[in-house]
Protein backbone atom coordinates (compact mmCIF):
# COMPACT_ATOMS: atom_id res chain seq x y z
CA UNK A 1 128.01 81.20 91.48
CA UNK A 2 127.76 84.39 89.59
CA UNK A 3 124.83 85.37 86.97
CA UNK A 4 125.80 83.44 84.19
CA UNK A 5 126.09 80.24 85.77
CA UNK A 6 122.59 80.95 87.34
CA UNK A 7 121.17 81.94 84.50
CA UNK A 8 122.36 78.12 82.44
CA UNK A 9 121.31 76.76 85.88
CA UNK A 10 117.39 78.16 85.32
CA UNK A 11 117.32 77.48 81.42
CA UNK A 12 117.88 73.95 82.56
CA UNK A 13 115.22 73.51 84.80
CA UNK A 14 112.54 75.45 82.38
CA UNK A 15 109.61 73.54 80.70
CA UNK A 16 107.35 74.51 77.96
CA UNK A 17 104.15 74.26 79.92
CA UNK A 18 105.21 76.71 82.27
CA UNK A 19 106.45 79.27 80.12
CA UNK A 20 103.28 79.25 78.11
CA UNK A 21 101.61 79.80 81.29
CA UNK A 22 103.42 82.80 82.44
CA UNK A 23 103.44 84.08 79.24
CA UNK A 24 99.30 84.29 79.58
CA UNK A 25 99.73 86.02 82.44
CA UNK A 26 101.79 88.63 81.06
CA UNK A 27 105.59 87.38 81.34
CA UNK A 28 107.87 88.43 77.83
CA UNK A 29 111.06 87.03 76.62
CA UNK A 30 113.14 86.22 77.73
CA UNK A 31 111.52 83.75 79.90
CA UNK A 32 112.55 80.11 80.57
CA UNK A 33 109.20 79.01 82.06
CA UNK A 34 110.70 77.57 85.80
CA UNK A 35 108.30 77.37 88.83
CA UNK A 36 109.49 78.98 91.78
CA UNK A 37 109.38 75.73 93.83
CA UNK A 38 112.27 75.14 91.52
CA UNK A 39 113.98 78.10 92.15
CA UNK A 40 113.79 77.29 96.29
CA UNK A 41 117.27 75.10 96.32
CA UNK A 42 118.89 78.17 94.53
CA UNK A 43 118.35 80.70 96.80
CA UNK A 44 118.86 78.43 99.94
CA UNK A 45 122.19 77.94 97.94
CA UNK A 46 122.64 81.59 97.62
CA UNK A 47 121.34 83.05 100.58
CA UNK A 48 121.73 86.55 100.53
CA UNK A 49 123.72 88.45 98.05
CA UNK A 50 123.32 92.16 97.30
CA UNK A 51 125.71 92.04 94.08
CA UNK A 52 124.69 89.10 92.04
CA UNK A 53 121.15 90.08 93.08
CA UNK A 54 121.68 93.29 91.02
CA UNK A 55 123.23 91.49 88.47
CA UNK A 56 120.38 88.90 87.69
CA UNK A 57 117.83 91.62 87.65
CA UNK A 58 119.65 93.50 84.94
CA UNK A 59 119.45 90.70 82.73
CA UNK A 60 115.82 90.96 81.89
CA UNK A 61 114.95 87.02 82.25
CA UNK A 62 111.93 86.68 84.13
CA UNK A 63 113.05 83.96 86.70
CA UNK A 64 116.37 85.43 87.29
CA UNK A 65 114.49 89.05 88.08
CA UNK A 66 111.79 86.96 90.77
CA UNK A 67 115.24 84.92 92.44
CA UNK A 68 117.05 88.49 92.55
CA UNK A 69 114.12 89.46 95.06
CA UNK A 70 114.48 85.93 96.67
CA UNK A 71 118.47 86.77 97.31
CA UNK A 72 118.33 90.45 97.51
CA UNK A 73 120.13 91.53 100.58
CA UNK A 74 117.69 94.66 101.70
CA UNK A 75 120.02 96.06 104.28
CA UNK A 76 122.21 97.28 101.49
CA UNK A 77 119.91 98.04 98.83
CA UNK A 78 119.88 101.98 98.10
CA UNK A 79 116.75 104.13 97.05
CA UNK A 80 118.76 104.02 93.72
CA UNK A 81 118.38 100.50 93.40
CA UNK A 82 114.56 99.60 94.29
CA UNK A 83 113.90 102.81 92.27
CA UNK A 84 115.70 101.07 89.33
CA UNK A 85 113.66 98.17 89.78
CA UNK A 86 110.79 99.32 89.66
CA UNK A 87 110.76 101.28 86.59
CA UNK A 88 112.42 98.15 85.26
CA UNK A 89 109.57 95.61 86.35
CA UNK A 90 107.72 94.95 83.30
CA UNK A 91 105.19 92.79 84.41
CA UNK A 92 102.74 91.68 87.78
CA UNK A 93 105.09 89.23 89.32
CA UNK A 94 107.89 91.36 89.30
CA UNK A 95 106.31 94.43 90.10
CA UNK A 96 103.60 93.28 92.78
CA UNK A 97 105.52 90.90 94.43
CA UNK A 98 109.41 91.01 93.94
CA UNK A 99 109.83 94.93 94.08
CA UNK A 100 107.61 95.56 96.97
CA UNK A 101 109.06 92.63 98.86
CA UNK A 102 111.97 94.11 98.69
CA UNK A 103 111.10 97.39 99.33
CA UNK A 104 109.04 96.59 102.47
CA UNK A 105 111.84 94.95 103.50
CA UNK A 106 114.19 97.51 103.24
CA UNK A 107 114.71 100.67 105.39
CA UNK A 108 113.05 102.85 102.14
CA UNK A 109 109.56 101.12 101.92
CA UNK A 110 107.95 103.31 103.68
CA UNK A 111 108.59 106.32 101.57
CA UNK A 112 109.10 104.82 98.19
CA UNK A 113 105.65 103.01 98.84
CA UNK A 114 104.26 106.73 98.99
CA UNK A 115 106.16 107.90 96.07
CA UNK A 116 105.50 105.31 94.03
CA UNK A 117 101.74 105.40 94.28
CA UNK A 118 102.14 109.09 92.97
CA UNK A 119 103.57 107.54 89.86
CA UNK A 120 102.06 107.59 86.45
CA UNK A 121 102.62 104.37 85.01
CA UNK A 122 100.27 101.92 86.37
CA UNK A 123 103.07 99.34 87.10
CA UNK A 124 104.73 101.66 89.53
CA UNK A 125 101.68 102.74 91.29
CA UNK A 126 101.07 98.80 91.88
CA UNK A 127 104.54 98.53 93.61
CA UNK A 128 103.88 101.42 95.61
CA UNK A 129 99.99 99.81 96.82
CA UNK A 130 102.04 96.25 96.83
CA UNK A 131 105.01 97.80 98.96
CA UNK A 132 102.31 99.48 101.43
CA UNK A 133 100.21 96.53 101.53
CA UNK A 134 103.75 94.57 102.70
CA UNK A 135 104.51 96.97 105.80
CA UNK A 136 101.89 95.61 108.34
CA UNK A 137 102.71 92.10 108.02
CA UNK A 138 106.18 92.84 108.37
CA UNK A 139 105.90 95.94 111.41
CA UNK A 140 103.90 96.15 114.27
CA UNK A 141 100.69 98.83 114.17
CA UNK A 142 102.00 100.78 117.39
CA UNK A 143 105.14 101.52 115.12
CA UNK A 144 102.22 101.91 111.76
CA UNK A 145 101.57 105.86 110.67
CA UNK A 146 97.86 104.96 111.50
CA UNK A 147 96.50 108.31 110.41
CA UNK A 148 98.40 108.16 107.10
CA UNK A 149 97.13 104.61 106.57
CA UNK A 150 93.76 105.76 107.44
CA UNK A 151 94.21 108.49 104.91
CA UNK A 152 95.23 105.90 101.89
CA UNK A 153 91.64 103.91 103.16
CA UNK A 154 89.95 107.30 102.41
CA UNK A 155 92.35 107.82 98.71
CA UNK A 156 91.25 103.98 97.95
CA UNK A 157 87.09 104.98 98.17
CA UNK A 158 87.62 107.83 96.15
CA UNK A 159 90.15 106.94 93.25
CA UNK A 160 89.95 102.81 92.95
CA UNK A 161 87.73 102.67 90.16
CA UNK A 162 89.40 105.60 88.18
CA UNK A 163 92.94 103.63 88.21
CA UNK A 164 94.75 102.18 85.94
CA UNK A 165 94.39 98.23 85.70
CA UNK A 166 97.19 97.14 88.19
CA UNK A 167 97.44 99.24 90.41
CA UNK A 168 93.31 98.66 90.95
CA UNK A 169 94.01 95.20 91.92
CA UNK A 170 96.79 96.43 94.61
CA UNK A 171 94.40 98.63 96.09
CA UNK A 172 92.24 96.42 96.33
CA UNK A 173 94.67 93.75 98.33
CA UNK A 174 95.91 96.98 100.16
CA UNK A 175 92.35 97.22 101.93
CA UNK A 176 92.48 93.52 102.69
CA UNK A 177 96.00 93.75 104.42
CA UNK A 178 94.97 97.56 106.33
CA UNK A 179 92.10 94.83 107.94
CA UNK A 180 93.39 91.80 107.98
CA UNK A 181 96.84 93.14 110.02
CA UNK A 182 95.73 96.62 111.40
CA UNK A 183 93.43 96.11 114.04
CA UNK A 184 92.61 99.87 114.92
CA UNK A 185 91.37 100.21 111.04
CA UNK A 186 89.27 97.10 110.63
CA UNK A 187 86.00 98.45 110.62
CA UNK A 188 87.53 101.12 108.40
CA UNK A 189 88.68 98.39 105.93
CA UNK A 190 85.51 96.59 105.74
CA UNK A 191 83.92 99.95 105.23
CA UNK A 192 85.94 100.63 102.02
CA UNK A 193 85.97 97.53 100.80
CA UNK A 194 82.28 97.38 101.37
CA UNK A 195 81.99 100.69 99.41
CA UNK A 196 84.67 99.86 96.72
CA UNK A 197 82.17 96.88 95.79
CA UNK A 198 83.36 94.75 93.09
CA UNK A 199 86.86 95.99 91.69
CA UNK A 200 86.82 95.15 88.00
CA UNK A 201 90.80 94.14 86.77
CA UNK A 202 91.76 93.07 83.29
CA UNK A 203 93.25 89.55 83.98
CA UNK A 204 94.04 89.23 80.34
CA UNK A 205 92.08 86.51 79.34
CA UNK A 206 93.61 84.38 82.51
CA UNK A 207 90.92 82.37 84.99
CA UNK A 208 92.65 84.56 87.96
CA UNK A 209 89.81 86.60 90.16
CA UNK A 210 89.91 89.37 92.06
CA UNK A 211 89.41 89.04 95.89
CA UNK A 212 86.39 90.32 97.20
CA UNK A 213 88.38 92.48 99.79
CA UNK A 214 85.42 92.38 102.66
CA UNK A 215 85.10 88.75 102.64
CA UNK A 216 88.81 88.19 102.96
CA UNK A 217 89.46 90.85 105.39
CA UNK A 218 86.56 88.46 107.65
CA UNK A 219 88.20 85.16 106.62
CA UNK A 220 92.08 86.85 107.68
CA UNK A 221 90.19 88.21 110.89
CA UNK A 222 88.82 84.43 111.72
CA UNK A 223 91.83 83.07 111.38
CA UNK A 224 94.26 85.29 113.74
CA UNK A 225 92.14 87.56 115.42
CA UNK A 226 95.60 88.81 116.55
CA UNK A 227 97.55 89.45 113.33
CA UNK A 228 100.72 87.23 113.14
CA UNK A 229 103.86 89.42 111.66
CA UNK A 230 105.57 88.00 109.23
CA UNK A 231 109.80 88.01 109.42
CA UNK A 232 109.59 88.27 105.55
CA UNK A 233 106.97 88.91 103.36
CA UNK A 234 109.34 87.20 99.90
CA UNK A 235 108.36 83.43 99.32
């Protein structure tokens, strides 16, 4: 299949309700409004494939940009590439979830994660906290930079509440993943997240919440006192 057939292949499975949804929660045209559960027999079709992953992100339709993360081969995708996508992610399901999936996945996380969260433009710094947060579910801590992660704990406290919009709510799930999957900084996470208090996001008018980090971190704790990795963080 290449993108073109994909892309008639989404239109058709597209309904109103869910476009109008996504749309509320910040989606654009073009959009075809498909749920992902749809978009499960594609990629299983697919698999992975590093070209026409590149090609259905570059045509801007919102479902085709989320199943180019789905199919993205991240053994052969280049600094160029994740950098490319995420200037190009225009919007919170792209940019906190496919991008940093990605990312994490690839061998450039790591330092794009850190670069990113330098960025200016609130989108990128939310890949960069997304693409962070991924890393521990996805690597062991003995094989973690545990000062530097320690150090980003310390960053959160002082800057969370001085962010821009997005990239608040990935800090804020950044703290939650540091506890709930880095054992020798869970006190540290509760801590912050203790200290953050509530983290006020603009969910545009949606009924979405932001996770109280502290509670999470406990409920994440309760459930695997030994974190469980993760062979892929992209669902």
């Amino acid at each position: 299949m290449n993108a073109k057939e994909i892309l008639e292949e989404l239109k058709s499975l597209g309904n109103e309700s869910t476009r109008n949804t996504l749309m509320k929660h910040g989606a654009r045209e073009p959009i075809y409004g498909v749920r992902i559960g749809d978009m499960k027999p594609l990629q299983k079709k697919i698999k992975k494939n590093y070209q026409l992953a590149l090609d259905l992100y570059d045509t801007g339709v919102s479902e085709a940009m989320y199943l180019a993360g789905l199919i993205a081969d991240e053994t052969k995708m280049t600094k160029q590439d994740l950098q490319k996508w995420a200037e190009n992610a225009y919007w919170a399901m792209i940019s906190e979830y496919t991008v940093p999936w990605v990312a994490a996945e690839s061998r450039y996380g790591w330092d794009m994660g850190l670069d990113w969260i330098e960025s200016d433009l609130d989108h990128i710094q939310a890949s960069g906290w997304a693409t962070l947060s991924s890393l521990p579910a996805l690597i062991s801590e003995n094989h973690l930079d545990i000062k530097k992660y320690s150090e980003l704990l310390d960053y959160v406290v002082k800057n969370i509440h001085n962010t821009p919009n997005r990239a608040r709510y990935t800090m804020n799930a950044f703290v939650i993943s540091v506890g709930g999957y880095i054992t020798q900084l869970r006190e540290k996470a509760i801590e912050t997240a203790e200290s953050n208090g509530k983290v006020f996001v603009d969910m545009e008018g949606t009924s979405c919440r932001v996770p109280d980090a502290a509670s999470y971190i406990a409920k994440m704790i309760e459930r695997n006192p030994v974190p469980k990795l993760k062979k892929t963080v992209r669902c």
